[in-house]
Protein backbone atom coordinates (compact mmCIF):
# COMPACT_ATOMS: atom_id res chain seq x y z
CA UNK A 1 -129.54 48.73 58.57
CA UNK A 2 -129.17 52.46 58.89
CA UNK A 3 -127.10 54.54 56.32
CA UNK A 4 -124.23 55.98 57.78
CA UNK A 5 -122.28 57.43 54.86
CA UNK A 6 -124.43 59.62 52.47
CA UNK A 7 -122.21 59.27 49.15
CA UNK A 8 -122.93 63.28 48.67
CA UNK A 9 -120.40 65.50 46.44
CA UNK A 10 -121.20 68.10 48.94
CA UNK A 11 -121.07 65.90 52.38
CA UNK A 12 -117.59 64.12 51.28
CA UNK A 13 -115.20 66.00 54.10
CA UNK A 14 -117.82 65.49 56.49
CA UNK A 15 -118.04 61.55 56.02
CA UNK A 16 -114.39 62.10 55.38
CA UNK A 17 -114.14 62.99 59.18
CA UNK A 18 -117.22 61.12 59.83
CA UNK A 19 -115.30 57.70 59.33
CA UNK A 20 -111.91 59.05 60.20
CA UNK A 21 -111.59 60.50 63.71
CA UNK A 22 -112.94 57.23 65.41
CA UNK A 23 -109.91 55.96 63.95
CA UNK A 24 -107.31 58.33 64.74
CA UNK A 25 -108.53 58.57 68.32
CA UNK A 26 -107.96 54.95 68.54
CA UNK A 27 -104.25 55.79 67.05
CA UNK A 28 -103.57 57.78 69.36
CA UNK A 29 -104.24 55.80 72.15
CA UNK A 30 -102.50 52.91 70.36
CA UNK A 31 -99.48 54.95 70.23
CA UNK A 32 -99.94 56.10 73.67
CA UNK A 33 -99.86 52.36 75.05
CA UNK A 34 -96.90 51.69 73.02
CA UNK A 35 -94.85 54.56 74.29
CA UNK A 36 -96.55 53.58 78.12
CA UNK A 37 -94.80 50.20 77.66
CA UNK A 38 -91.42 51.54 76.37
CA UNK A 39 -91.57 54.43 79.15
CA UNK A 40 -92.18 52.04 81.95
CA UNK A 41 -90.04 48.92 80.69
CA UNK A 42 -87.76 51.56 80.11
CA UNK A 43 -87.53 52.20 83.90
CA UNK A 44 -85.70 48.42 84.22
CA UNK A 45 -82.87 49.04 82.26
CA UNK A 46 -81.69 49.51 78.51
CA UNK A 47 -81.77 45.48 78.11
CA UNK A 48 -85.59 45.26 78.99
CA UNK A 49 -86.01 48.13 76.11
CA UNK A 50 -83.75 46.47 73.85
CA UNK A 51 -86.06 43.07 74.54
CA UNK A 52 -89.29 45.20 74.24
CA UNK A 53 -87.96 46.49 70.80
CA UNK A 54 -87.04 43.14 69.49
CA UNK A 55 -90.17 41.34 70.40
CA UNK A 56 -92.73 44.29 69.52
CA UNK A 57 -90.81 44.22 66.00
CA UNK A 58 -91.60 40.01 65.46
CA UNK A 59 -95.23 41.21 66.85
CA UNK A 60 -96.16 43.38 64.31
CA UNK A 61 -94.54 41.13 62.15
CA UNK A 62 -97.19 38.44 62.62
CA UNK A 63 -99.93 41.07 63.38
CA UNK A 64 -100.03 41.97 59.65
CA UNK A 65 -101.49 39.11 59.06
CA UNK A 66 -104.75 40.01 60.08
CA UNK A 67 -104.70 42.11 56.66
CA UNK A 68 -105.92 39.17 55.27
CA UNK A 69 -108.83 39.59 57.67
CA UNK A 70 -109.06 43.06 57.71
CA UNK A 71 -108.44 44.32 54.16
CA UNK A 72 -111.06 41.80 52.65
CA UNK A 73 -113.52 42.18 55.26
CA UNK A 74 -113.45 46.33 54.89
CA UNK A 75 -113.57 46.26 51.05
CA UNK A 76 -116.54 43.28 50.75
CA UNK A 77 -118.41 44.73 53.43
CA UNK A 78 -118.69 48.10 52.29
CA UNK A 79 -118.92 47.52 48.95
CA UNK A 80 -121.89 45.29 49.69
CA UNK A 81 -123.55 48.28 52.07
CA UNK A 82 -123.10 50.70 49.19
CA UNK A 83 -125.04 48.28 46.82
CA UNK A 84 -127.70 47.51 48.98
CA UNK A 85 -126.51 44.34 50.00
CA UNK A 86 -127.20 43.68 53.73
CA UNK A 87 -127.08 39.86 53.98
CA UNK A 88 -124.20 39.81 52.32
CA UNK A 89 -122.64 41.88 55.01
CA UNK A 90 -123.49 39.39 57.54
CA UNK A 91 -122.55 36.42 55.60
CA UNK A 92 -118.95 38.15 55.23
CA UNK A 93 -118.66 38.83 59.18
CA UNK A 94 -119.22 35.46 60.39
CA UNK A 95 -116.27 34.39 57.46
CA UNK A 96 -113.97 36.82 58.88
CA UNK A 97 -114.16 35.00 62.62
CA UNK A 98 -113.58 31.81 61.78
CA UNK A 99 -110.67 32.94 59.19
CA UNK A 100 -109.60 35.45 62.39
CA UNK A 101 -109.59 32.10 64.73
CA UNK A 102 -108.36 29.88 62.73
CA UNK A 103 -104.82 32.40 61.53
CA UNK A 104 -104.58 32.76 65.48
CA UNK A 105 -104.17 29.46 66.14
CA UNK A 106 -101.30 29.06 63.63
CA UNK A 107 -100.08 31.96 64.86
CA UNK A 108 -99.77 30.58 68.34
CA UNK A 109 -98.24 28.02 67.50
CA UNK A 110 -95.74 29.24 65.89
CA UNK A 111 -94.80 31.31 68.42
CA UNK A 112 -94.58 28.80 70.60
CA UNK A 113 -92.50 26.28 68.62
CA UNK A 114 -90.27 28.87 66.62
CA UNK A 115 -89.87 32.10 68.42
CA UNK A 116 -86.81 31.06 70.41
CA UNK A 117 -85.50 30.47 67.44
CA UNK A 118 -86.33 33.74 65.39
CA UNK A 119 -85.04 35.84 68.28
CA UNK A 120 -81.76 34.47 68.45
CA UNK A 121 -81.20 35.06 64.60
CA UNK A 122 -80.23 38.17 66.20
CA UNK A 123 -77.72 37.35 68.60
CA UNK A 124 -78.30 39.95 71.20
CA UNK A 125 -77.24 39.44 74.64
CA UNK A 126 -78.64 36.56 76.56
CA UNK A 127 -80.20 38.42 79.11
CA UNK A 128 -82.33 40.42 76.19
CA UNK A 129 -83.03 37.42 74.34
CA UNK A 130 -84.83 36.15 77.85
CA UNK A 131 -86.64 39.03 78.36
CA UNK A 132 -87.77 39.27 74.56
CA UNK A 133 -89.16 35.20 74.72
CA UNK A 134 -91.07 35.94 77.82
CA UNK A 135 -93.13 39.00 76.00
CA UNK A 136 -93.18 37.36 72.87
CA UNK A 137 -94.92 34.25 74.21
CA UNK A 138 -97.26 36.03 76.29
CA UNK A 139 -98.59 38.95 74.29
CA UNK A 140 -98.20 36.64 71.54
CA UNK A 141 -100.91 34.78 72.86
CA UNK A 142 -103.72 37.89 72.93
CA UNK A 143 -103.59 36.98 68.71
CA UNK A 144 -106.48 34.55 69.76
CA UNK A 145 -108.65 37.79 70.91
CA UNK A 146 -106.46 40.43 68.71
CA UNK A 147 -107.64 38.76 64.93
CA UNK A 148 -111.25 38.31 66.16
CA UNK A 149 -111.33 41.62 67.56
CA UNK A 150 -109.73 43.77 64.78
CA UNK A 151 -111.74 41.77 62.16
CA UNK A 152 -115.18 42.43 63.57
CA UNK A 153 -114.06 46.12 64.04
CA UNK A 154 -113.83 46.38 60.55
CA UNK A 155 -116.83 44.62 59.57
CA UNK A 156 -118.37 48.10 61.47
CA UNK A 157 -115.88 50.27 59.41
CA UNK A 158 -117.09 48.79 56.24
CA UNK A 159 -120.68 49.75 56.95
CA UNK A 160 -120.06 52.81 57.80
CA UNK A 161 -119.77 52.66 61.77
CA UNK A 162 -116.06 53.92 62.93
CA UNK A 163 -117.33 54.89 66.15
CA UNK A 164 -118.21 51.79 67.88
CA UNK A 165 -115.36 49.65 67.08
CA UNK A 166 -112.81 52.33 67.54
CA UNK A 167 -114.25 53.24 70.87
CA UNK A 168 -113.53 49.06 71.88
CA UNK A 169 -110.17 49.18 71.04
CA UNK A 170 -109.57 52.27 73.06
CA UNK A 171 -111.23 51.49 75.73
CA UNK A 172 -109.01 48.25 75.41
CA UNK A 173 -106.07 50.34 75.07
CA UNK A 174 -107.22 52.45 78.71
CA UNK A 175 -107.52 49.14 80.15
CA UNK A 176 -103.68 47.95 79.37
CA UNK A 177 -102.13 52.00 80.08
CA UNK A 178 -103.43 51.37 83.82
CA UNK A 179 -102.42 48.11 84.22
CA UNK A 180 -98.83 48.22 83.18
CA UNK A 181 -97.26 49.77 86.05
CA UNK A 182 -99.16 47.70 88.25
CA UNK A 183 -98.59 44.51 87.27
CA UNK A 184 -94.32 45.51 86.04
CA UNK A 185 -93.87 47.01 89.40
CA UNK A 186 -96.17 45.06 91.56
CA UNK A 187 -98.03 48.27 92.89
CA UNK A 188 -100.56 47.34 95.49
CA UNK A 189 -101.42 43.46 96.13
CA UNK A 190 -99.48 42.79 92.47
CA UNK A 191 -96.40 41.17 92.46
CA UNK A 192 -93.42 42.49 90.29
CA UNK A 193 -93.05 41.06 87.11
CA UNK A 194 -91.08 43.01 85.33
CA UNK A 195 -91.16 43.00 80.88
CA UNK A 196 -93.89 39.87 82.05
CA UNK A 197 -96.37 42.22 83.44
CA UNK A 198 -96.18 44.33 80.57
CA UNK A 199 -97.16 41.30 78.21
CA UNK A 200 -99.97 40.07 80.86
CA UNK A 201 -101.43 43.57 81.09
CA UNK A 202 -101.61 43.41 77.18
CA UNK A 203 -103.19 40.05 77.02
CA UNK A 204 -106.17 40.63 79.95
CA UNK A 205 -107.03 43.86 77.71
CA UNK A 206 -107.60 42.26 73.99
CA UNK A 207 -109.41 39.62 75.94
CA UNK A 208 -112.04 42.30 77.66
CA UNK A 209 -112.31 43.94 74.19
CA UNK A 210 -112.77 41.10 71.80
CA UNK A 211 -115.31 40.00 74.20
CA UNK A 212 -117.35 43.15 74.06
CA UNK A 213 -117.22 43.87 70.23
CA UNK A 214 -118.41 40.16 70.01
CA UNK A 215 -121.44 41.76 72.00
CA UNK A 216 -121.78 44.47 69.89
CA UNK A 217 -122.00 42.15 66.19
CA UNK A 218 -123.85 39.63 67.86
CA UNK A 219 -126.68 41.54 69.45
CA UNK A 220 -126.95 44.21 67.33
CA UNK A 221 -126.75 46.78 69.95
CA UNK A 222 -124.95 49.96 70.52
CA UNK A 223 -123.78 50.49 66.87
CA UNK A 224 -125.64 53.14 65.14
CA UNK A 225 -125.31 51.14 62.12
CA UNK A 226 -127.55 48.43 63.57
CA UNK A 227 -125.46 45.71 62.10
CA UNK A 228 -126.86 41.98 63.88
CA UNK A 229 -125.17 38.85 63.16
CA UNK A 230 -126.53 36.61 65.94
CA UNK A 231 -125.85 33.12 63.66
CA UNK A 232 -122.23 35.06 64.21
CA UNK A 233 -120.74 31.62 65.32
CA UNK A 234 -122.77 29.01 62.72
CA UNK A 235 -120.41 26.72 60.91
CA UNK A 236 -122.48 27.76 57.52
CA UNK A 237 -119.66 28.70 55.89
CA UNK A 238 -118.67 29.14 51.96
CA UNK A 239 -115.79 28.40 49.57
CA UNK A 240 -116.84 31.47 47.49
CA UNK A 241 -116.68 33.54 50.22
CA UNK A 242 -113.51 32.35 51.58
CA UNK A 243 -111.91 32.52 48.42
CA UNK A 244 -112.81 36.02 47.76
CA UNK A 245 -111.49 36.93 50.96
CA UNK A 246 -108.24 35.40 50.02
CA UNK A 247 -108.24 36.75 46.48
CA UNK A 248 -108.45 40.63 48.45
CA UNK A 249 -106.50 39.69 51.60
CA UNK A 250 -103.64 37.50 50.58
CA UNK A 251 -101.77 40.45 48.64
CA UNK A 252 -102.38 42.89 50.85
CA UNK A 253 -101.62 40.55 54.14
CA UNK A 254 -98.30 40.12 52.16
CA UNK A 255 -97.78 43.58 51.44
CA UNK A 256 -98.51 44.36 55.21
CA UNK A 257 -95.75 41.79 56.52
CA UNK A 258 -92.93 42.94 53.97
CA UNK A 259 -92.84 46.08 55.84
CA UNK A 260 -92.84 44.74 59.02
CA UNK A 261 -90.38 41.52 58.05
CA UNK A 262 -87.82 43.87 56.25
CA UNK A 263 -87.89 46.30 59.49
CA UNK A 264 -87.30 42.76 61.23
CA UNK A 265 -83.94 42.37 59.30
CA UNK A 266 -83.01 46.49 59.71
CA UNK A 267 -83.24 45.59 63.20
CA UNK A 268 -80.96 42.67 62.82
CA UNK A 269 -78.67 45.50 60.81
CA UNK A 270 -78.84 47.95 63.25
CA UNK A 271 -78.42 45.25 66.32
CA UNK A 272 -74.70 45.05 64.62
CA UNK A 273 -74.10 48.60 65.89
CA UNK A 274 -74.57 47.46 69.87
CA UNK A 275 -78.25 47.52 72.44
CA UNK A 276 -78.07 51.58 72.03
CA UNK A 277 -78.68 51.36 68.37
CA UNK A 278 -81.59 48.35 68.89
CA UNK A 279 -83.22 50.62 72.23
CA UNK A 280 -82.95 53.87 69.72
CA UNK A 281 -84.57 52.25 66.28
CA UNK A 282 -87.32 51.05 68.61
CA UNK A 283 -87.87 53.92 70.25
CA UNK A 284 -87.54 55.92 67.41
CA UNK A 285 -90.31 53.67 65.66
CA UNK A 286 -92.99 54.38 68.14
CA UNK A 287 -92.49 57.83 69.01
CA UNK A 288 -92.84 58.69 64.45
CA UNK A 289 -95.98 56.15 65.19
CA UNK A 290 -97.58 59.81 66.05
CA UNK A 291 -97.22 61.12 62.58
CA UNK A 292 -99.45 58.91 61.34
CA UNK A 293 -102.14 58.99 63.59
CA UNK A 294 -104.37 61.12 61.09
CA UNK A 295 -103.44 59.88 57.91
CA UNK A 296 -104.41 56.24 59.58
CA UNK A 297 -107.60 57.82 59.84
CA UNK A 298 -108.00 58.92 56.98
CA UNK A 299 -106.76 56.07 55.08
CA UNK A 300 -109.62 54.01 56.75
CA UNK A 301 -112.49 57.02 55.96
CA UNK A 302 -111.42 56.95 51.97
CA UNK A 303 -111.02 53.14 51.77
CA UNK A 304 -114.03 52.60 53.12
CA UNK A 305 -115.94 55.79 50.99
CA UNK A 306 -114.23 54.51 48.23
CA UNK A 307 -115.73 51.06 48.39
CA UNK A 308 -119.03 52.11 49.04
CA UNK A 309 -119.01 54.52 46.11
CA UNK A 310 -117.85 51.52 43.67
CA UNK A 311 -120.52 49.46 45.36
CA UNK A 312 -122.94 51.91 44.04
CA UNK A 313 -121.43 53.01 40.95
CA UNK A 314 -120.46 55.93 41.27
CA UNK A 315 -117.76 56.43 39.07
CA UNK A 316 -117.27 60.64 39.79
CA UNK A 317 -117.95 60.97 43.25
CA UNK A 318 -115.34 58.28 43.57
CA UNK A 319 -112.68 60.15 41.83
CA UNK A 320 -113.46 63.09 43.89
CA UNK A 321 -113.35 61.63 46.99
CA UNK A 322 -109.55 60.17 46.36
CA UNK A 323 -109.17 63.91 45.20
CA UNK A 324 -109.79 65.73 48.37
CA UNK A 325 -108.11 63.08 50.56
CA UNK A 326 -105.00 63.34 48.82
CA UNK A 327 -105.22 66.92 49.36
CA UNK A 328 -105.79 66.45 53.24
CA UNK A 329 -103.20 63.74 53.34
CA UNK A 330 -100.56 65.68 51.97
CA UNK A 331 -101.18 69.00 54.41
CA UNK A 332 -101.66 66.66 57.42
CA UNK A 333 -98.69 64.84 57.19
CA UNK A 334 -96.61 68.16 56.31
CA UNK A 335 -97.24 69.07 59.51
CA UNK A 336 -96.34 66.66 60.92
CA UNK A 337 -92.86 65.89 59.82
CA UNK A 338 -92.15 69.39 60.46
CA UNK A 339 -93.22 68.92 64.16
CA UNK A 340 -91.76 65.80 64.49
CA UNK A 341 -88.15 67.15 63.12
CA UNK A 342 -88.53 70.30 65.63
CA UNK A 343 -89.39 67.89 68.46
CA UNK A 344 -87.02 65.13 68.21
CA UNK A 345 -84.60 65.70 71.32
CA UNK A 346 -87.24 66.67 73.85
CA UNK A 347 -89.09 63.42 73.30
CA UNK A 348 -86.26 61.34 73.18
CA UNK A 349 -85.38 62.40 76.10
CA UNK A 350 -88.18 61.64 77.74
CA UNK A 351 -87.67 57.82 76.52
CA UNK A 352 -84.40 57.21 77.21
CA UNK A 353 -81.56 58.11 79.53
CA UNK A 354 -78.41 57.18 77.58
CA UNK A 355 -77.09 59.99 75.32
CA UNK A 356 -76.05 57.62 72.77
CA UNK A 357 -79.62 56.06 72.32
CA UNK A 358 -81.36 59.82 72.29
CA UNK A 359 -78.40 60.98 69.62
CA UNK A 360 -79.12 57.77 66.88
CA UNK A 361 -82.91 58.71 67.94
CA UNK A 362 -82.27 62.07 67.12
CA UNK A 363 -81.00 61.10 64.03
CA UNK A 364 -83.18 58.56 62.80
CA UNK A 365 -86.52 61.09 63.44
CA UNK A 366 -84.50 63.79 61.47
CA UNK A 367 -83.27 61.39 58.27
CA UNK A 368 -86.55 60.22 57.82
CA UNK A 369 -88.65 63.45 58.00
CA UNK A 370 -89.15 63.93 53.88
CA UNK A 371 -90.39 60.76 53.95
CA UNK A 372 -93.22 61.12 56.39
CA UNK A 373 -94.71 64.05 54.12
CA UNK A 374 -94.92 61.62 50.57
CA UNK A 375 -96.71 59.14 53.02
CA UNK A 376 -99.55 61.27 52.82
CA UNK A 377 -100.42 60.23 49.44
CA UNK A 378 -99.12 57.01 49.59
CA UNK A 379 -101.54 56.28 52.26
CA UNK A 380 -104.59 57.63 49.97
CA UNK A 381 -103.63 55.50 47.05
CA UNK A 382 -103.32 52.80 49.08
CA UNK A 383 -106.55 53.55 50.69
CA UNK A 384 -107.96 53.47 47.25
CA UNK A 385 -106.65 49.92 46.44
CA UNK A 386 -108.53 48.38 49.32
CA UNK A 387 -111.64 49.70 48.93
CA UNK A 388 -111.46 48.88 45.20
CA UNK A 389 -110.01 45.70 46.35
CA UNK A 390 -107.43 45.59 44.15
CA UNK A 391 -104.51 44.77 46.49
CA UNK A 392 -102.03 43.28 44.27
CA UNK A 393 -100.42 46.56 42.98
CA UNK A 394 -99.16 47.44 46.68
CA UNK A 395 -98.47 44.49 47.02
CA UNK A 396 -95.80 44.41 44.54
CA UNK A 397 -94.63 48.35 45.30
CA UNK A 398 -93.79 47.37 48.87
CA UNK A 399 -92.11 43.67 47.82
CA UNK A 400 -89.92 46.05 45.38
CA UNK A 401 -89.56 48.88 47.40
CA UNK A 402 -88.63 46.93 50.96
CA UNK A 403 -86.78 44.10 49.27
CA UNK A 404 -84.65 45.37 46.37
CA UNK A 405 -84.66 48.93 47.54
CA UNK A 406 -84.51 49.18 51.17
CA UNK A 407 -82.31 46.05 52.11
CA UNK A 408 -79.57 46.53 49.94
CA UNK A 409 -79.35 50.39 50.12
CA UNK A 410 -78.79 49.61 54.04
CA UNK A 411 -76.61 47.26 53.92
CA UNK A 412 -74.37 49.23 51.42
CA UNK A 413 -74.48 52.78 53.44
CA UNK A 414 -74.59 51.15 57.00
CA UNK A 415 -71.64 49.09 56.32
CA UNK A 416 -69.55 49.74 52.82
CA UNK A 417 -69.96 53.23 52.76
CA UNK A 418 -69.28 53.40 56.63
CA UNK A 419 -72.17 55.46 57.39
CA UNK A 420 -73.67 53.06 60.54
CA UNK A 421 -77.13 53.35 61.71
CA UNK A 422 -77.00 56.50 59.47
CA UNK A 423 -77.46 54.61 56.85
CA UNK A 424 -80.00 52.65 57.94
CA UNK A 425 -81.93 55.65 58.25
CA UNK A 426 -81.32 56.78 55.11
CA UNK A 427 -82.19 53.50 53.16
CA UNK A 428 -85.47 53.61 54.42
CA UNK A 429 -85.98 57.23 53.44
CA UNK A 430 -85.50 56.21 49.72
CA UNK A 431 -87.31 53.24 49.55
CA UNK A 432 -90.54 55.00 50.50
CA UNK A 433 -89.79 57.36 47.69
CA UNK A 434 -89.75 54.21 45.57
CA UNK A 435 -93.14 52.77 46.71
CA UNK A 436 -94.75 56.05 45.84
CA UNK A 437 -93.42 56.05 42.26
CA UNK A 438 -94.57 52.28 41.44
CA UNK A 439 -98.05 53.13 42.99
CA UNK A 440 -98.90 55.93 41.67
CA UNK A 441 -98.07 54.51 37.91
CA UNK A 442 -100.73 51.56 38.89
CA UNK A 443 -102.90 54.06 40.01
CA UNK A 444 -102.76 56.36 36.57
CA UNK A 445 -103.59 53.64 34.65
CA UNK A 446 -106.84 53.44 36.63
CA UNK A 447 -107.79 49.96 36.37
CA UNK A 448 -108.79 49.91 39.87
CA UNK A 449 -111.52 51.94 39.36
CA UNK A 450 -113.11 50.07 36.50
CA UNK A 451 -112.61 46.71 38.31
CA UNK A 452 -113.94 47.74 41.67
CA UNK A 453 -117.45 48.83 39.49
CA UNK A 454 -117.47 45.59 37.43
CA UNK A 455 -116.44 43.41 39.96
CA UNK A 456 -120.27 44.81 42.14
CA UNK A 457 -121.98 44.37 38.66
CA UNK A 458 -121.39 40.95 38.29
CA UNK A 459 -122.33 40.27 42.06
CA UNK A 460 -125.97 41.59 41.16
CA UNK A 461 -126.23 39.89 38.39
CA UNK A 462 -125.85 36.32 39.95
């Protein structure tokens, strides 16, 4: 297998960008599809946003469970490429299908069975609540290519191949931007389905792409990093493996869904304040999607640098690595809450027609600017965690942070203190502030990096 990442003092902002840019091209073209759905749902009324918004925020919800796929697969596989380990590798992406099909399934099913349920918890209208159930159930259903897909991607990340997967997912992404107006308007032969086509257009997509990454791993082709895995579907599977998948992925797949599940019940908050406040907070969340298209990036490059460093023991170049991202992270995402603050009104405007929805927009973008530029090195630790695979300490910052921090500081400005969606905003703003504080004590006390070394040291020793 070819050596993608050179693990050179003097090379680290080029494999830096190296790994990153795949990445953020794919997040921007994530982003882009998400504001292509809310644009063009948008065009059927505030109800089919306010639907969109509620069942893209139970989505992502259940998407973060493919951090238990994802965040195990990225830190085993490239800690096993920067030791050497190549077998390994492969033994670690067939494991992370069969986890990815069988969490789909569940998934699914739950869906199915429980999402009329979880959407009336908050008692919007009954005409959003249809429209919500109808996406819900059938983008819900793309989780049996989405897991797969996402999971094999970063099998490639790990190894040191961004370029491959990332260039999948957004030509998956390409695939759903052209079909959405089609198949919501019925342009040409296609019939109009409304908030339905959107979902549809989503699901044919993942299916094309989780089909042709499953190419990719399984012959060996087209990735520089000539990973092959043809036994990719063999039923030789291993306890040890699964459980060390679960030891990395289970904290951080619960640290992914706290932030999703507590912006579940800020939603429900927010829904108290009327569909203007719902359409705005979901709006609002995709367009600040944008300022953290880089820092996504980079928070895959250093993760998986970071892993392969440990993997080889390489205690220094480690710490300078984290070093120089943190300094990137923290001038990228400057930026970017400064353009985002500047910006707010023009693009909400472009989203939305109702001047209530663009003012609590307006608002929400503005509040929450400070925080965008300490997620900069928030990211970086974080990034840090994973490929040291020591997940549990952000774990526990975001249970803290979204639970005891963010919850009741909304409910007591949004509604004691009188201060409405406001107040929402503002609760979120702090809690971030929080997360950063508990990780970076974990991270001072530098465990991680000890662990992460030992932890390959035993492996070669067995």
């Amino acid at each position: 297998m070819k050596k993608l990442v050179s693990l050179e003092r003097e090379k680290i902002y080029r494999d830096l960008w190296h790994l990153s840019w795949p990445v953020m091209m794919f997040m921007i073209f994530q982003t882009s599809l998400e504001l292509v759905d809310f644009f063009w749902v948008g065009m059927l009324g505030t109800d089919a946003l306010a639907a969109l918004s509620l069942s893209h925020n139970i989505f992502w919800v259940l998407f973060t469970l493919s951090q238990l796929i994802t965040v195990s697969t990225l830190s085993l596989t490239s800690r096993y490429r920067g030791g050497g380990d190549i077998e390994s590798v492969k033994l670690v992406a067939r494991h992370t299908l069969w986890l990815a099909v069988f969490i789909s399934v569940l998934v699914i099913i739950f869906i199915f069975t429980l999402g009329d349920y979880v959407l009336s918890l908050y008692q919007v209208e009954p005409e959003v609540h249809r429209q919500a159930l109808i996406y819900l159930q059938v983008a819900g259903t793309s989780f049996l290519f989405l897991y797969g897909g996402v999971g094999l991607a970063f099998c490639l990340q790990g190894v040191g191949d961004s370029f491959t997967s990332m260039g999948i997912l957004v030509f998956t992404n390409i695939i759903n931007i052209v079909l959405d107006p089609f198949l919501i308007f019925g342009w040409l032969f296609f019939p109009p389905l409304g908030i339905l086509g959107a979902a549809l257009a989503s699901l044919l997509a993942r299916a094309v792409g989780f089909s042709l990454i499953l190419y990719v791993v399984i012959s060996g082709r087209i990735s520089p990093s000539g990973l092959k895995v043809p036994d990719l579907f063999s039923l030789r599977l291993s306890g040890k493996v699964f459980k060390k998948m679960f030891a990395i992925g289970l904290p951080a797949s619960l640290q992914g869904m706290t932030r999703p599940i507590t912006g579940a019940v800020m939603m429900w908050i927010v829904a108290l304040f009327g569909t203007e406040a719902v359409a705005s907070f979901g709006v609002g969340l995709r367009l600040l999607s944008f300022c953290f298209i880089l820092i996504a990036g980079l928070n895959m490059g250093t993760a998986t640098m970071v892993g392969q460093s440990l993997g080889a023991c390489l205690r220094d170049l480690t710490e300078e690595i984290i070093s120089r991202a943190m300094k990137l992270a923290l001038a990228v995402q400057t930026v970017m809450a400064l353009a985002a603050f500047a910006a707010a009104p023009t693009i909400m405007g472009i989203f939305a027609e109702d001047p209530l929805v663009i003012d609590m927009g307006i608002s929400y973008i503005r509040i929450i600017t400070p925080a965008l530029v300490v997620m900069g090195p928030l990211h970086v630790i974080a990034a840090t965690f994973k490929g040291a695979g020591r997940t549990v300490p952000h774990m526990v910052s975001a249970l803290i942070a979204n639970w005891l921090i963010k919850i009741p500081l909304a409910l007591s400005f949004a509604l004691l203190l009188g201060l409405e969606t406001d107040g929402v905003w503002l609760a979120i703003t702090l809690s971030i502030f929080a997360e950063l504080g508990i990780l970076l004590f974990w991270y001072r006390k530098r465990e991680w990096l000890y662990r992460g070394m030992r932890a390959r040291l035993r492996e070669e020793m067995i």
